[in-house]
C-alpha atoms as a PDB file:
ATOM      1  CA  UNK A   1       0.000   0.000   0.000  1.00  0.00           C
ATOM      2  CA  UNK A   2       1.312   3.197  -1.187  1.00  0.00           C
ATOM      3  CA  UNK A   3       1.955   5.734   1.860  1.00  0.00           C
ATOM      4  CA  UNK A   4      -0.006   9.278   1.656  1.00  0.00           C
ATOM      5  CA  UNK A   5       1.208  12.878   1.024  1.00  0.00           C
ATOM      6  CA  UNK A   6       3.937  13.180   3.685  1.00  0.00           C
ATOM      7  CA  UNK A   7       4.171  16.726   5.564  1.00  0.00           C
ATOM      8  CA  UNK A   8       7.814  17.661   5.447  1.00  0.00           C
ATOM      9  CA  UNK A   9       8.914  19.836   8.426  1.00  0.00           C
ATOM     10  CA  UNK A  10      12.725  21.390   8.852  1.00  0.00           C
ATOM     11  CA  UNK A  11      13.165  19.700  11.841  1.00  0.00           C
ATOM     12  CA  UNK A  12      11.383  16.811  13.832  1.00  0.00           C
ATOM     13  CA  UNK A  13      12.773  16.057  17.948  1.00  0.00           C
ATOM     14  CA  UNK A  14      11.660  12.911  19.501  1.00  0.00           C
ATOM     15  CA  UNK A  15      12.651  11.469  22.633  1.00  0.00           C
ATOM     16  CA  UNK A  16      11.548   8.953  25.246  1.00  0.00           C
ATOM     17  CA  UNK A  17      10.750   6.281  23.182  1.00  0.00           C
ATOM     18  CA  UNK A  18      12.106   3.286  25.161  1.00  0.00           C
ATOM     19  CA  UNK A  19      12.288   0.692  22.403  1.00  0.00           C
ATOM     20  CA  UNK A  20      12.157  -2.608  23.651  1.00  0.00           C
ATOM     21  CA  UNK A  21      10.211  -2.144  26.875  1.00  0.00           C
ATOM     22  CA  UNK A  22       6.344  -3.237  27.409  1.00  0.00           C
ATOM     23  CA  UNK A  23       5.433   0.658  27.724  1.00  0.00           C
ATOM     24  CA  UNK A  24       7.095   1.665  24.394  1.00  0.00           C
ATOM     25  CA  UNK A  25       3.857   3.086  22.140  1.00  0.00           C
ATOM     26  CA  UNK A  26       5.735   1.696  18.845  1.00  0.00           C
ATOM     27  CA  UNK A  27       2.744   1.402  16.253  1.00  0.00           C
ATOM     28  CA  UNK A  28       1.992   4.996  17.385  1.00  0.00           C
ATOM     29  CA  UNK A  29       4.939   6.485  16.735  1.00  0.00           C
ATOM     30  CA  UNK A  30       5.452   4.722  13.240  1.00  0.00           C
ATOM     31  CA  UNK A  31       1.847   5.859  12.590  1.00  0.00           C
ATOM     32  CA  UNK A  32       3.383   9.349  12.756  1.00  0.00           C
ATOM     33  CA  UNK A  33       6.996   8.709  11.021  1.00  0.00           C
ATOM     34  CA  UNK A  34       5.090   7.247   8.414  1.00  0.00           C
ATOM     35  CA  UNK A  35       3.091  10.650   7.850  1.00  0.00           C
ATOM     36  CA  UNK A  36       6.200  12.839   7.831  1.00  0.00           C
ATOM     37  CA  UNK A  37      10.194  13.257   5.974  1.00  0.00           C
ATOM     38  CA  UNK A  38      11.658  15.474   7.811  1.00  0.00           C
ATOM     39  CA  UNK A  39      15.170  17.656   6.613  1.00  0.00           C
ATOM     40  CA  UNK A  40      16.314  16.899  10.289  1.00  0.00           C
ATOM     41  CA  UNK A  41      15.368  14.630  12.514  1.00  0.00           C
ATOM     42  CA  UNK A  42      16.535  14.841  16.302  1.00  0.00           C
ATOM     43  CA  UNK A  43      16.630  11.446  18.577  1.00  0.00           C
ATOM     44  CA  UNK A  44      16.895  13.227  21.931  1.00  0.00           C
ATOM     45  CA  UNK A  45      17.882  10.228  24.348  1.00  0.00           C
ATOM     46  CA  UNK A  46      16.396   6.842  25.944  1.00  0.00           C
ATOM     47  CA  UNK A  47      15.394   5.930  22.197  1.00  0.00           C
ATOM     48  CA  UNK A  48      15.855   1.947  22.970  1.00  0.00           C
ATOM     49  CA  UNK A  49      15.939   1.518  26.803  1.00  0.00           C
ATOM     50  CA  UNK A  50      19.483  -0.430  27.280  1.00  0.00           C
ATOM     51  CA  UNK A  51      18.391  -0.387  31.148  1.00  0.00           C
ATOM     52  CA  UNK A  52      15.415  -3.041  30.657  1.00  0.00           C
ATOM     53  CA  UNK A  53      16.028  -4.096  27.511  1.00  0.00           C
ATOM     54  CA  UNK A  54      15.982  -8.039  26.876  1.00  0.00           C
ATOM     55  CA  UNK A  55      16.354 -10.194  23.934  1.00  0.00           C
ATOM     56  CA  UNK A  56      12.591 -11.862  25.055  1.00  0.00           C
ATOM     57  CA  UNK A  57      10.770  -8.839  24.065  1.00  0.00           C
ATOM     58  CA  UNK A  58      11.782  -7.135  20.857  1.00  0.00           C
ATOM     59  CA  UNK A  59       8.250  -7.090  18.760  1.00  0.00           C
ATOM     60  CA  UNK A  60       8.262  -6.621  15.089  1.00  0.00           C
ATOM     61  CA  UNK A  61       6.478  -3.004  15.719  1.00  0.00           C
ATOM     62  CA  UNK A  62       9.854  -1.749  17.235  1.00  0.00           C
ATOM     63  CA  UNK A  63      12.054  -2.686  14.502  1.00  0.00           C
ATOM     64  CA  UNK A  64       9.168  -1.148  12.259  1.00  0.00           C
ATOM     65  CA  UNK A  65      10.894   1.862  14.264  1.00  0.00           C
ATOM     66  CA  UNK A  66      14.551   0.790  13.111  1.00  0.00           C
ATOM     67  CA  UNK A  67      13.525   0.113   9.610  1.00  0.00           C
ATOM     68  CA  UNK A  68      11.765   3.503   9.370  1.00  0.00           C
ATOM     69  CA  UNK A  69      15.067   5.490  10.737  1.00  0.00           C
ATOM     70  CA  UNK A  70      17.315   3.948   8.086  1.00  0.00           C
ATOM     71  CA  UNK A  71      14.592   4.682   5.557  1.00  0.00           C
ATOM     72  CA  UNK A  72      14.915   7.893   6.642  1.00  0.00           C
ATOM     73  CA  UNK A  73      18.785   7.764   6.185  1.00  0.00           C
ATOM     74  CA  UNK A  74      18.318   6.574   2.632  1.00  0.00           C
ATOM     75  CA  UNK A  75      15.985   9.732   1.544  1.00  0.00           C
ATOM     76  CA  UNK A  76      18.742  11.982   3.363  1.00  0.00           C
ATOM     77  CA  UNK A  77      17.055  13.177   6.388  1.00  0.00           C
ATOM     78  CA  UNK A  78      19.810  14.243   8.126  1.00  0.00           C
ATOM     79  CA  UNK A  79      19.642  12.334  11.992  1.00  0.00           C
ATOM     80  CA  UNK A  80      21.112  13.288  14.916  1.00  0.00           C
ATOM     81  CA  UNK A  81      20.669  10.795  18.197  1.00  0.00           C
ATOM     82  CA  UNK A  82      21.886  12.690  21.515  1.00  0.00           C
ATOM     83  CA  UNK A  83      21.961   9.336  23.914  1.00  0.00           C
ATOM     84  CA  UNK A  84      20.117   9.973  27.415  1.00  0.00           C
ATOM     85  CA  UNK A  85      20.296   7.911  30.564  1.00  0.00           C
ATOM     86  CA  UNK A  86      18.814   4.540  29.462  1.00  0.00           C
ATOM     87  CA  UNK A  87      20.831   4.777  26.214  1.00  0.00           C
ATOM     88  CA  UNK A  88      23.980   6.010  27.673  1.00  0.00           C
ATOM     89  CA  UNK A  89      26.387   3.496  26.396  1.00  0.00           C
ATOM     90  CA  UNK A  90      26.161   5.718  22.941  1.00  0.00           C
ATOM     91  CA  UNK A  91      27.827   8.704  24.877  1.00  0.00           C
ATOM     92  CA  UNK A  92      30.784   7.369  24.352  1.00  0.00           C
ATOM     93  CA  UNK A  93      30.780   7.377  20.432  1.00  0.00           C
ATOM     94  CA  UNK A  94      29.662  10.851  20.477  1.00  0.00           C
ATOM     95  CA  UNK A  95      31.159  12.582  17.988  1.00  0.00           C
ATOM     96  CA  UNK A  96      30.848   9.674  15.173  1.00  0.00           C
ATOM     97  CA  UNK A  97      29.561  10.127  11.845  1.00  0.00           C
ATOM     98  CA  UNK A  98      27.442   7.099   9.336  1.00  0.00           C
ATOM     99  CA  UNK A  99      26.786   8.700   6.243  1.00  0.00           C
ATOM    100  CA  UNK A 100      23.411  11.064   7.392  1.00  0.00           C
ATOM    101  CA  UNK A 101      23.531  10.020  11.221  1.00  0.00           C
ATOM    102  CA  UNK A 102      25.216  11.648  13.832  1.00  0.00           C
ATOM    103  CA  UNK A 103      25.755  11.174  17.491  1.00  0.00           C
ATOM    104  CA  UNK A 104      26.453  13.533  19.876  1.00  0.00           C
ATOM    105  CA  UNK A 105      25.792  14.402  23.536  1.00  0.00           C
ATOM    106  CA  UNK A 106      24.293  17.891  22.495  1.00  0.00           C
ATOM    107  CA  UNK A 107      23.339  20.186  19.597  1.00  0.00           C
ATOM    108  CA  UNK A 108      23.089  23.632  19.223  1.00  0.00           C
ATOM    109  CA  UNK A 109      21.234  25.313  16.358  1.00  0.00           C
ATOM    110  CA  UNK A 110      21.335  28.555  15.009  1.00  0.00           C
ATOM    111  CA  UNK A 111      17.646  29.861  13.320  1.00  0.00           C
ATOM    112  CA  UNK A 112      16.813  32.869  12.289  1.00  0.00           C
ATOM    113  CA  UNK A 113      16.930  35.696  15.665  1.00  0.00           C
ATOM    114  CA  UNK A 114      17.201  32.174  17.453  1.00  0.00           C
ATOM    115  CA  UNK A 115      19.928  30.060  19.379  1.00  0.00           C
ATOM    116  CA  UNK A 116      18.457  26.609  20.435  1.00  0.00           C
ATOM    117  CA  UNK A 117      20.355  23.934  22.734  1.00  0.00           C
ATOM    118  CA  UNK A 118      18.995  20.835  22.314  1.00  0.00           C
ATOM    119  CA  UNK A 119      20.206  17.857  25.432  1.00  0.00           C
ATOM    120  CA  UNK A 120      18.133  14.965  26.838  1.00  0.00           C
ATOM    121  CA  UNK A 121      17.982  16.458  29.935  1.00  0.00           C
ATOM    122  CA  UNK A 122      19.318  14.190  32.549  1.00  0.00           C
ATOM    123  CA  UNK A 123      22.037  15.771  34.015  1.00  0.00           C
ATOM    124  CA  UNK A 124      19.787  18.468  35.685  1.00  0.00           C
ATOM    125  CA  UNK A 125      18.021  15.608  37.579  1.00  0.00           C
ATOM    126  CA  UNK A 126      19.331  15.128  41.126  1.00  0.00           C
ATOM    127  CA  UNK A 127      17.998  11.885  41.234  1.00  0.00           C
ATOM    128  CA  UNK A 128      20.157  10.611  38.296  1.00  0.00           C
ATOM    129  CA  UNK A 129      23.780  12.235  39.887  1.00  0.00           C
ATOM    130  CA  UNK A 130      22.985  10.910  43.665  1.00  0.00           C
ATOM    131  CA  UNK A 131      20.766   7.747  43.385  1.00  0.00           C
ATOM    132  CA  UNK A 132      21.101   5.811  40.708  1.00  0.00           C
ATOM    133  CA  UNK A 133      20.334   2.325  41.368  1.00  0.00           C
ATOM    134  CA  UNK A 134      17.109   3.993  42.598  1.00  0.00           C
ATOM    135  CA  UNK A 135      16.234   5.506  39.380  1.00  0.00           C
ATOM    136  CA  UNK A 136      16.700   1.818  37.794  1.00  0.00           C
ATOM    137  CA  UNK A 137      14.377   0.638  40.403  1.00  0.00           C
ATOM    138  CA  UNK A 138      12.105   2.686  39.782  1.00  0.00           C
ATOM    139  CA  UNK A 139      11.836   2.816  36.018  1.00  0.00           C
ATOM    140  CA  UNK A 140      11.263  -0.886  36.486  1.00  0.00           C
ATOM    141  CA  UNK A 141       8.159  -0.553  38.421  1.00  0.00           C
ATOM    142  CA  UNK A 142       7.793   2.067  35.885  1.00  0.00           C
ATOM    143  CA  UNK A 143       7.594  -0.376  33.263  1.00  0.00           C
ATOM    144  CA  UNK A 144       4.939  -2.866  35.378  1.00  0.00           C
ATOM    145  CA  UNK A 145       2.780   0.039  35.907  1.00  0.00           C
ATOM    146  CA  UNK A 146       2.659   1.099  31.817  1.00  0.00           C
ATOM    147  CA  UNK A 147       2.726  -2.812  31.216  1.00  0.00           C
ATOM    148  CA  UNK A 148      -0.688  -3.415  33.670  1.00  0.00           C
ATOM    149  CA  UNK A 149      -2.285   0.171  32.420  1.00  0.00           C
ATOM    150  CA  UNK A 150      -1.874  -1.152  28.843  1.00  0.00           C
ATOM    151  CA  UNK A 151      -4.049  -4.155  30.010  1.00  0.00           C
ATOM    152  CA  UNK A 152      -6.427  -1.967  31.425  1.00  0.00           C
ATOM    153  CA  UNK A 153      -6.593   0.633  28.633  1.00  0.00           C
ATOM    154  CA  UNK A 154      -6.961  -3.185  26.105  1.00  0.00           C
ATOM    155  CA  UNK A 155     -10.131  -4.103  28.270  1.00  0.00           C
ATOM    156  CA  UNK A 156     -11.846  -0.395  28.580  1.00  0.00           C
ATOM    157  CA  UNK A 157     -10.979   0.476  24.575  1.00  0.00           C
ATOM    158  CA  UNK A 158     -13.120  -3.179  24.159  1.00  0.00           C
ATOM    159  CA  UNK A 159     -15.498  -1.398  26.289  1.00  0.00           C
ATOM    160  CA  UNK A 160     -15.970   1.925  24.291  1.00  0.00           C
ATOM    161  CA  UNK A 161     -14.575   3.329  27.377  1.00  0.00           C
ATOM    162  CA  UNK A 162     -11.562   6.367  27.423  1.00  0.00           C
ATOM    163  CA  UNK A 163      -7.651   5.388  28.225  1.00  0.00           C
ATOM    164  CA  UNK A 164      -6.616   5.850  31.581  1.00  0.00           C
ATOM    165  CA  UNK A 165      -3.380   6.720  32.804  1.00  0.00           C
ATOM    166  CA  UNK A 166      -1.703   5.383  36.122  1.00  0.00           C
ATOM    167  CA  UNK A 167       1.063   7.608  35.824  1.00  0.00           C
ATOM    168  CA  UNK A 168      -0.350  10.527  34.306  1.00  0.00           C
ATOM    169  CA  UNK A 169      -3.013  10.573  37.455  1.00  0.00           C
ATOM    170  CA  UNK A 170       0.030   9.938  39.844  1.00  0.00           C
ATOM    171  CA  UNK A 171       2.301  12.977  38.089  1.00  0.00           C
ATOM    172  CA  UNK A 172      -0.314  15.351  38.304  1.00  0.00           C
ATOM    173  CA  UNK A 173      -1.645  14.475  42.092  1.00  0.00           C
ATOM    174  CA  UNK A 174       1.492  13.764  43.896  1.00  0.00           C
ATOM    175  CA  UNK A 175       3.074  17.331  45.001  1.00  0.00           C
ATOM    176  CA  UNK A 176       6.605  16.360  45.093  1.00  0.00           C
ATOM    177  CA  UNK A 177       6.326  15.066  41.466  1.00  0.00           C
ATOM    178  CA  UNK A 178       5.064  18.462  40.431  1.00  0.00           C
ATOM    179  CA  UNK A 179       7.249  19.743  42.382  1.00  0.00           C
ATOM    180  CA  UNK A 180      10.600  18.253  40.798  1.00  0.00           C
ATOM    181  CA  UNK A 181       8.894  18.691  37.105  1.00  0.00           C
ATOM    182  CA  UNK A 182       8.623  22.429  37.684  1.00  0.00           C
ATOM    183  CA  UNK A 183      12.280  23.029  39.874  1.00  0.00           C
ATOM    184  CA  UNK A 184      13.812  21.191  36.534  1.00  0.00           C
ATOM    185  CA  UNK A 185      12.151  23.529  33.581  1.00  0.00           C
ATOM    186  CA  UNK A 186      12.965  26.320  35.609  1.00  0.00           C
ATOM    187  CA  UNK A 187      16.642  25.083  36.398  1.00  0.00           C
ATOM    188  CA  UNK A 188      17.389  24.016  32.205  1.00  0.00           C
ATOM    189  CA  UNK A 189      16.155  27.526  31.328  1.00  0.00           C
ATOM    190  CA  UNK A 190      18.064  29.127  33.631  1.00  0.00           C
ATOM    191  CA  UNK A 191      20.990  27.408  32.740  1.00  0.00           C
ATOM    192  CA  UNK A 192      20.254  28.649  29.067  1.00  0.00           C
ATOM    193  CA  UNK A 193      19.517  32.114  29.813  1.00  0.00           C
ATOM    194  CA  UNK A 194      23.339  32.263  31.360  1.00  0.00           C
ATOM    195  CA  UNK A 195      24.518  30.330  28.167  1.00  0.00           C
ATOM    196  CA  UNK A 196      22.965  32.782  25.903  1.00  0.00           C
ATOM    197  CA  UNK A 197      20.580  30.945  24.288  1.00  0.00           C
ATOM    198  CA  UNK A 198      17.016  31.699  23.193  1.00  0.00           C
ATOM    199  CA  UNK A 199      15.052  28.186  23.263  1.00  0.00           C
ATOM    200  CA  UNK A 200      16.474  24.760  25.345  1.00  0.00           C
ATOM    201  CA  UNK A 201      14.733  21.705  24.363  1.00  0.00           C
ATOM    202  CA  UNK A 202      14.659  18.659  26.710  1.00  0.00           C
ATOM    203  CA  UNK A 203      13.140  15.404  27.032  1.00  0.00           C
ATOM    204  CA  UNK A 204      13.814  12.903  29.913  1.00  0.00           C
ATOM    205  CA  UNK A 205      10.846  13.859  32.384  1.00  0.00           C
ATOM    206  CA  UNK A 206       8.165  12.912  29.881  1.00  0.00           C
ATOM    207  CA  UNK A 207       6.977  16.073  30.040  1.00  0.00           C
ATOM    208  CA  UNK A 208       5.373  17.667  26.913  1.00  0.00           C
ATOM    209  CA  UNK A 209       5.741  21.265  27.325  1.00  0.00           C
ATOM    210  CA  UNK A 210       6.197  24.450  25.688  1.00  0.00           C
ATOM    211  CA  UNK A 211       6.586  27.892  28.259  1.00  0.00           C
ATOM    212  CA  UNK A 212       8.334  31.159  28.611  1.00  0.00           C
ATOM    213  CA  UNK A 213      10.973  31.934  31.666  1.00  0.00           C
ATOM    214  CA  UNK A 214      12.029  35.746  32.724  1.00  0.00           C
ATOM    215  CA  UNK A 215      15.422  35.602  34.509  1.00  0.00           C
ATOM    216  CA  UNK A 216      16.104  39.266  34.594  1.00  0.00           C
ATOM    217  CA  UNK A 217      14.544  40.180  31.406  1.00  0.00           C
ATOM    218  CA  UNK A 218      16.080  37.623  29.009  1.00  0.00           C
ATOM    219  CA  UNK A 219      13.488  35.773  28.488  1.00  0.00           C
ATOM    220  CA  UNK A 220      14.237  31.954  27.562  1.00  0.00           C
ATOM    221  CA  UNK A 221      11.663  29.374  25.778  1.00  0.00           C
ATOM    222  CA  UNK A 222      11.250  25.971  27.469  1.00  0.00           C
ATOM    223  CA  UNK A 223      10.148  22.922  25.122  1.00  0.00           C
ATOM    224  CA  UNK A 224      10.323  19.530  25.472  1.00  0.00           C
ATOM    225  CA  UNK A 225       9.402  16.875  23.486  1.00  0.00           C
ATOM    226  CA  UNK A 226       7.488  14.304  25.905  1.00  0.00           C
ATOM    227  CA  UNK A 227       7.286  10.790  25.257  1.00  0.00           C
ATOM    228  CA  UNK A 228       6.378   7.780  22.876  1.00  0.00           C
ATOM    229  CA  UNK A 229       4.661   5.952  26.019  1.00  0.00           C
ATOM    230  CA  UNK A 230       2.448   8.101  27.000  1.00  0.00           C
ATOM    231  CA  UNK A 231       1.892  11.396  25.853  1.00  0.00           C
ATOM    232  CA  UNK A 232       2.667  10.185  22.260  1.00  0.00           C
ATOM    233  CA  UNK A 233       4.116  13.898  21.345  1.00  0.00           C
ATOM    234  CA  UNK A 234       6.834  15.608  19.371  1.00  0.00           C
ATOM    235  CA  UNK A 235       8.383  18.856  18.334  1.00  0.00           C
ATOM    236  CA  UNK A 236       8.123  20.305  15.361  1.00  0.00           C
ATOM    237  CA  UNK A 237       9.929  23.337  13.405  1.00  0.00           C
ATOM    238  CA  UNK A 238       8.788  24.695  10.150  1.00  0.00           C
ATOM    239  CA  UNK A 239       9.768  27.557   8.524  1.00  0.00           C
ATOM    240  CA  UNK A 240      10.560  29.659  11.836  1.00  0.00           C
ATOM    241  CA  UNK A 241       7.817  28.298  14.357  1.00  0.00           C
ATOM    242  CA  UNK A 242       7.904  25.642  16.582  1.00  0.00           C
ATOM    243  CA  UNK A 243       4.562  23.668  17.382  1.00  0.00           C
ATOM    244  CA  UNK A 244       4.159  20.169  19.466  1.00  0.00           C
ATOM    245  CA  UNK A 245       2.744  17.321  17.510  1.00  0.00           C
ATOM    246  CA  UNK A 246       0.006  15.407  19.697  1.00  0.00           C
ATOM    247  CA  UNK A 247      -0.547  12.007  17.898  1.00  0.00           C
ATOM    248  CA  UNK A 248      -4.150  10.450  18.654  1.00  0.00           C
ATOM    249  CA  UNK A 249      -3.955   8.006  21.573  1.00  0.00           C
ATOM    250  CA  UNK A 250      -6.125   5.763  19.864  1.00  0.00           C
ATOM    251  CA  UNK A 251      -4.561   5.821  16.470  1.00  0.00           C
ATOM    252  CA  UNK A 252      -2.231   2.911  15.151  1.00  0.00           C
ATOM    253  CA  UNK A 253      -0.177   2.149  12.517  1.00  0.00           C
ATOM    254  CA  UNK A 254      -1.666   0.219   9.381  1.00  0.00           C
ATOM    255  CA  UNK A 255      -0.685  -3.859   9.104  1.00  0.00           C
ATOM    256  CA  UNK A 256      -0.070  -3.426   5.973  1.00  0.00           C
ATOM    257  CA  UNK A 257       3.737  -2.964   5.643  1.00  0.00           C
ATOM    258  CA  UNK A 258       6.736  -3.485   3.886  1.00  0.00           C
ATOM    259  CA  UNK A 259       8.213  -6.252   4.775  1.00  0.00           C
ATOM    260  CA  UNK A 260      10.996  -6.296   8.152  1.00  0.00           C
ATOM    261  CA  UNK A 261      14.063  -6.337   7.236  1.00  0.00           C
ATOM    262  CA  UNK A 262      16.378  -9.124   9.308  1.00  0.00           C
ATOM    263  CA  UNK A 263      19.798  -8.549  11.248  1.00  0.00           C
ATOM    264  CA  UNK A 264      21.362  -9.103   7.645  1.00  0.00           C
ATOM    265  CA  UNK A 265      19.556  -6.819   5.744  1.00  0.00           C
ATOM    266  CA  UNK A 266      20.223  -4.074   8.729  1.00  0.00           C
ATOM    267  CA  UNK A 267      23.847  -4.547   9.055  1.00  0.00           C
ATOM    268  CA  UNK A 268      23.524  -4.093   4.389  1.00  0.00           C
ATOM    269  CA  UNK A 269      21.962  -0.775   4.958  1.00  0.00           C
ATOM    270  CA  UNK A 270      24.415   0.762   7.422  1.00  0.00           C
ATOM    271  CA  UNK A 271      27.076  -0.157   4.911  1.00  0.00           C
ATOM    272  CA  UNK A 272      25.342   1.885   2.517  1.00  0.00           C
ATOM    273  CA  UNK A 273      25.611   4.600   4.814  1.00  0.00           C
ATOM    274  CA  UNK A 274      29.025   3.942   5.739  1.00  0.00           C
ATOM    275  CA  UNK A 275      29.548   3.900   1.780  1.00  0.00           C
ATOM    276  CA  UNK A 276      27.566   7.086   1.178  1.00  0.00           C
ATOM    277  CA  UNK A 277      29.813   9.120   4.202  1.00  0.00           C
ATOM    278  CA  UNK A 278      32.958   7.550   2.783  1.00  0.00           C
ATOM    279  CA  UNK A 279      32.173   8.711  -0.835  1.00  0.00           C
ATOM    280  CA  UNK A 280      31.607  11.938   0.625  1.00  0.00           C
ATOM    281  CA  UNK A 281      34.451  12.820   2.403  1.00  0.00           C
END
C-alpha cells in the first residue's frame, strides 16, 4: 500500500521512546513517522531503553521503528541521536559520523533571531547524579505500571470506554512530582539564559511542554518533546515556528507494511551509509 502525502517539516525532535520495553507506544509512533520526511530529525535520548532491555521482548512493531530510521537515512534526512540515561552506552561514540547520522551528547542550532540547545535532559536531575540504582528501580516498576495500564486501557478500549493513565493521574496528584517537574524547567532555562541561548529543548521527564521563563529580562523558551509511552508527542519546526505534535492516543499504525528487514539486511543498509559518508568525504 502506497503511503499518503507526507508533511515535510525542517526539523522533527523525539525522545523517550524506550524501544524494547512493554510501555514503548511503537505502532503509534510509526503511525506518525510514516506521515512525515523530515530535513532533520533529532533522537533526543532513551530511544531503545538499554536499562530493561531483553532479547525476550523485541516485537516486530519496534524494529518497524529501526527500519523507518534507516529509511529515513536513505531519503537523506539528516539524523542526529543525543543518547540519554537509558541509552547512555552511545555517549561514548559521540562525535561519530554514518553517512546522514550523527551522534552527539548535544546540539546547538542557530535559526533565524534564534539560538536553540537541544540535550536529553538528565544531568539536571538530582535523582540521576545521587541515586542511581534507585532511578533503575524505579523505572522498572515504571515499566509494570505502563505494562498493567496497557491491560487496562486493552479491556476499557473493548469497552468503548476512554484510556486511563496510572502515571499521568500519579504525576499530576502527587506534590513532590510536580514539584521536581517544575524546579527542573525552571533550572534548564536558567541554565540557558546564562549560556545565551534563546530556546532549550529537553526530554527525559516525559513532560510535553512548551513555556516562557524571565530571569532578569532575558526571556528563555522551554520545550520539550514528551514521550512515545504516553503522551505520544513531538516537536516540530517549520519555517521559523515551533509547534508540538500530539498524535491520537487511539490511532495505530496500518498492518499493511513493507516487509521487516532481518539482522542481515540491517547490518547491508548501514554499509550503505558507511559507503555514502565515505564517498563523501
Amino acid at each position: 500500500m502506497k503511503e499518503g502525502k507526507k508533511r515535510k517539516p525542517d526539523l522533527v525532535i523525539i525522545s523517550d521512546v524506550h524501544l524494547g520495553t512493554y510501555g514503548c507506544r511503537a505502532k503509534a509512533l510509526e503511525s506518525y513517522l510514516k506521515s512525515i520526511q523530515p530535513k532533520t530529525l533529532i533522537l533526543n535520548g532513551d530511544i531503545v531503553d538499554m536499562w530493561q532491555f531483553s532479547r525476550r521482548y523485541w516485537p516486530k512493531s519496534h524494529m518497524k521503528i529501526i527500519r523507518r530510521l534507516f529509511t529515513f537515512l536513505s531519503k537523506k534526512t539528516k539524523i542526529i541521536y543525543i543518547p540519554g540515561n537509558h541509552d547512555e552506552l552511545l555517549r561514548k561514540f559521540s562525535g561519530m559520523k554514518f553517512g546522514n547520522l550523527r551522534i552527539q551528547n548535544k546540539a546547538v542550532l542557530e535559526f533565524e533571531n534564534e539560538r536553540v540547545w537541544v540535550f536529553h535532559g538528565d544531568a539536571f536531575d538530582v535523582t540521576m547524579e545521587h541515586s542511581r540504582w534507585l532511578v533503575k528501580l524505579g523505572a522498572t516498576g515504571y515499566d509494570l505500571l505502563i505494562l498493567i495500564n496497557a491491560i487496562l486501557n486493552f479491556i476499557l478500549s473493548a469497552m468503548g470506554k476512554k484510556r486511563y493513565s496510572f502515571s499521568g493521574k500519579i504525576k499530576a496528584s502527587v506534590k513532590t512530582a510536580v514539584s521536581f517537574i517544575n524546579s527542573f524547567e525552571e533550572t534548564v532555562g536558567r541554565i540557558a539564559a546564562d549560556q545565551k541561548f534563546d530556546t532549550v529543548v529537553c526530554g527525559h521527564i516525559h513532560q510535553p511542554a512548551d513555556k516562557v521563563f524571565d530571569f532578569g529580562g532575558k526571556l528563555v523558551r522551554y520545550l520539550n518533546s514528551g514521550d512515545w509511552i504516553e503522551n505520544l508527542s513531538a516537536l516540530e519546526y517549520h519555517k521559523g515556528e515551533w509547534t508540538m505534535y500530539l498524535h491520537p492516543q487511539d490511532e495505530e499504525a496500518s498492518s499493511d507494511e513493507d516487509p521487516i528487514p532481518d539482522k542481515t539486511e540491517l547490518f547491508k543498509m548501514l554499509q550503505m551509509e558507511l559507503k555514502t559518508e565515505s564517498l563523501a568525504s
